[in-house]
C-alpha atoms as a PDB file:
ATOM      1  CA  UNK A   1     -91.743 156.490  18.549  1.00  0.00           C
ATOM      2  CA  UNK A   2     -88.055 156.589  18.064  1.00  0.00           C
ATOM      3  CA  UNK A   3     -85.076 155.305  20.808  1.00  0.00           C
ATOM      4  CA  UNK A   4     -82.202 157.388  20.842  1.00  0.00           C
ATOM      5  CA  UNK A   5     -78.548 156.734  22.672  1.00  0.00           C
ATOM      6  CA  UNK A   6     -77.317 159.486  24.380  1.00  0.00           C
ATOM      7  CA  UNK A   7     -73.786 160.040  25.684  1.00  0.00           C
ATOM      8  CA  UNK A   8     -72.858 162.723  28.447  1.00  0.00           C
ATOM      9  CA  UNK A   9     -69.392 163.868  28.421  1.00  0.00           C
ATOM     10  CA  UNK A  10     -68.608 165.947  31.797  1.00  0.00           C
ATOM     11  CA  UNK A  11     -65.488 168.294  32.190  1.00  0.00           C
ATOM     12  CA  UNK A  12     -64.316 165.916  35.519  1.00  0.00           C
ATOM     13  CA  UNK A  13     -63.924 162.659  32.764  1.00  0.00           C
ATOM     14  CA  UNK A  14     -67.314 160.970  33.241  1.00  0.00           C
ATOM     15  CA  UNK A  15     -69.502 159.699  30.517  1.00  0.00           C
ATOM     16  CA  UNK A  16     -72.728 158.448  31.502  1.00  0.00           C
ATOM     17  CA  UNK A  17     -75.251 156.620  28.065  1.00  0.00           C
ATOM     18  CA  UNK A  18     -78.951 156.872  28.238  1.00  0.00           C
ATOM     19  CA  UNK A  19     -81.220 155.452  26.277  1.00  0.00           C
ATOM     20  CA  UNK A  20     -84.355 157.981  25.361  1.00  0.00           C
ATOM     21  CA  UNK A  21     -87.319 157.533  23.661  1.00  0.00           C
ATOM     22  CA  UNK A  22     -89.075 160.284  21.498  1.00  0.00           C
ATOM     23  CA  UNK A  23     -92.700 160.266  19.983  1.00  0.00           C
ATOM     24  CA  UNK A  24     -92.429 160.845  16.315  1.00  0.00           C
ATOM     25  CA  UNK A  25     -93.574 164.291  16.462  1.00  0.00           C
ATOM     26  CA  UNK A  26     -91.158 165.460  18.779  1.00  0.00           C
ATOM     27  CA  UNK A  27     -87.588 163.884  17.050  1.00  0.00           C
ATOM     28  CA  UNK A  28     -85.570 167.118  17.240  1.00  0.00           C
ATOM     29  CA  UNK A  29     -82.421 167.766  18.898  1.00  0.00           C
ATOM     30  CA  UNK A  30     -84.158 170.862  20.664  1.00  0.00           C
ATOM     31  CA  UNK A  31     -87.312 168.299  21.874  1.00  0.00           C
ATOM     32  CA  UNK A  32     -84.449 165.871  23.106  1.00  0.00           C
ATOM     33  CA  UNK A  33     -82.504 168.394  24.898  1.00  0.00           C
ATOM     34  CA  UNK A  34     -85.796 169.733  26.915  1.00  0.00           C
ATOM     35  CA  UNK A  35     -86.637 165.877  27.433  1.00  0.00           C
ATOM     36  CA  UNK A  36     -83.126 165.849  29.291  1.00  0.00           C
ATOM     37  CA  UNK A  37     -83.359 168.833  30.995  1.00  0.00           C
ATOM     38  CA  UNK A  38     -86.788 168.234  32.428  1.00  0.00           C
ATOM     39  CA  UNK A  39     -86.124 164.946  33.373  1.00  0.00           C
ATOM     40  CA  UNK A  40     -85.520 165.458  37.560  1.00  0.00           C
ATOM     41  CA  UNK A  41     -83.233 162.107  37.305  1.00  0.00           C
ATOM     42  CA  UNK A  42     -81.502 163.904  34.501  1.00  0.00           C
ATOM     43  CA  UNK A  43     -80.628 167.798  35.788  1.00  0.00           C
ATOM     44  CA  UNK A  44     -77.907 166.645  37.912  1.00  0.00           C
ATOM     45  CA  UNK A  45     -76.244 164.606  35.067  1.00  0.00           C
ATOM     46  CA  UNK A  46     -76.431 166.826  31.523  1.00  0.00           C
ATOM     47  CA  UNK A  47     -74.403 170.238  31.835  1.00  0.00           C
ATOM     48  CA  UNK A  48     -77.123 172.524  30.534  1.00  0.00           C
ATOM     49  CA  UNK A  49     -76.463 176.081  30.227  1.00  0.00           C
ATOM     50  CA  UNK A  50     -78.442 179.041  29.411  1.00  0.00           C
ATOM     51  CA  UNK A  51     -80.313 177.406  26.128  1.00  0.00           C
ATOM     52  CA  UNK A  52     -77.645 175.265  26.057  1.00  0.00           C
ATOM     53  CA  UNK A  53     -75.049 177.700  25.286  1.00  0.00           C
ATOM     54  CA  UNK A  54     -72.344 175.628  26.637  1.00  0.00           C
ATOM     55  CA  UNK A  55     -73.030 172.302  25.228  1.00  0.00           C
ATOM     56  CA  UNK A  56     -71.726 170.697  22.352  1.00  0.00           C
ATOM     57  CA  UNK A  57     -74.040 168.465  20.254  1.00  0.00           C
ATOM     58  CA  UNK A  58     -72.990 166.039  17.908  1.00  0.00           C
ATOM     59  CA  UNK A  59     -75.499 163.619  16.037  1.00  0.00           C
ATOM     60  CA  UNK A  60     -73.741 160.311  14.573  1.00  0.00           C
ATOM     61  CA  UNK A  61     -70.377 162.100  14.839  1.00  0.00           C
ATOM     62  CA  UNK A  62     -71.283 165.581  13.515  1.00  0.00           C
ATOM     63  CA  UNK A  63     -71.477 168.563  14.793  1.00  0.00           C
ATOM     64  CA  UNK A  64     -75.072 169.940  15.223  1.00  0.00           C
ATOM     65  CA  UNK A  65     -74.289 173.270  13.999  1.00  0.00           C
ATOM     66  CA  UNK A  66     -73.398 171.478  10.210  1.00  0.00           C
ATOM     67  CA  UNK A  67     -76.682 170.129  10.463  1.00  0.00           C
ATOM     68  CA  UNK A  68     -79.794 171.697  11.114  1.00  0.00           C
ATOM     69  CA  UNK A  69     -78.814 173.176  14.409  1.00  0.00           C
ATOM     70  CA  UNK A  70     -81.215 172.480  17.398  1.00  0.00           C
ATOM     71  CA  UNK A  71     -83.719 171.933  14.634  1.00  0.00           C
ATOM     72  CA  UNK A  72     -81.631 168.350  13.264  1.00  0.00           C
ATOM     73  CA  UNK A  73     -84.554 165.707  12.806  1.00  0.00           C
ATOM     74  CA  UNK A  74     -83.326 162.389  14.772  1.00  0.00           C
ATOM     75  CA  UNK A  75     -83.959 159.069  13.446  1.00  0.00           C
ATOM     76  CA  UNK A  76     -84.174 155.651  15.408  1.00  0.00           C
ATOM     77  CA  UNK A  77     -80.665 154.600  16.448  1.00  0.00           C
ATOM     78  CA  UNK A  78     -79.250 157.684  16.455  1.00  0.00           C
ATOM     79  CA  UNK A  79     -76.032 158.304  18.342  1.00  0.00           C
ATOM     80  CA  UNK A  80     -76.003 161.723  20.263  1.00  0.00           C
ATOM     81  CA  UNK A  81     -73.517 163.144  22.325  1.00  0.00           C
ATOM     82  CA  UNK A  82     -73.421 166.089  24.369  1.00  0.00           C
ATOM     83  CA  UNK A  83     -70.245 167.569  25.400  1.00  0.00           C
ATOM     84  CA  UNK A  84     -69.744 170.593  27.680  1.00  0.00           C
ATOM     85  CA  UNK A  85     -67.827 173.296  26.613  1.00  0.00           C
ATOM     86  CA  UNK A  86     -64.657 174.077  28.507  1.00  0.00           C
ATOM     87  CA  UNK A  87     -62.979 177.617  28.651  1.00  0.00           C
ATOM     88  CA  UNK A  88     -60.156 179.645  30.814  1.00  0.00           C
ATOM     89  CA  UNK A  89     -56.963 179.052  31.024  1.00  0.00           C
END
């Protein structure tokens, strides 16, 4: 079992930290996000798109997408933050 923080960034200026725990097996940044998203306490609070198009993840201050994607193997301790993506003008 691994305990992750999590950090929610909304567009209005919030942040709201969670503290989530994973079982070994399931220590992705995909598992994590479908944790959140599942989580009725949770859907009102994490800006989740269509596969989560519109959110920025960022493990210990980088960017999923220079890791392993949705596929980044989390440790204990990890720092996540999710960030949703603003457009328009």
């Amino acid at each position: 079992m691994i305990t992750v923080e999590v950090k929610i960034y909304f567009n209005g200026g919030g942040v709201k930290t969670r503290i989530i725990s994973l079982k070994d097996e399931e220590n992705t940044v995909y598992n994590l996000l479908i944790r959140l998203k599942s989580n009725v306490l949770m859907k009102s609070e994490v800006p989740f798109g269509d596969e989560f198009k519109n959110l920025m993840v960022i493990v210990n201050m980088v960017e999923i997408h220079f890791l392993a994607g949705l596929n980044t193997v989390l440790k204990h301790g990890d720092c996540v933050v999710l960030v949703e993506a603003v457009a328009g003008g």
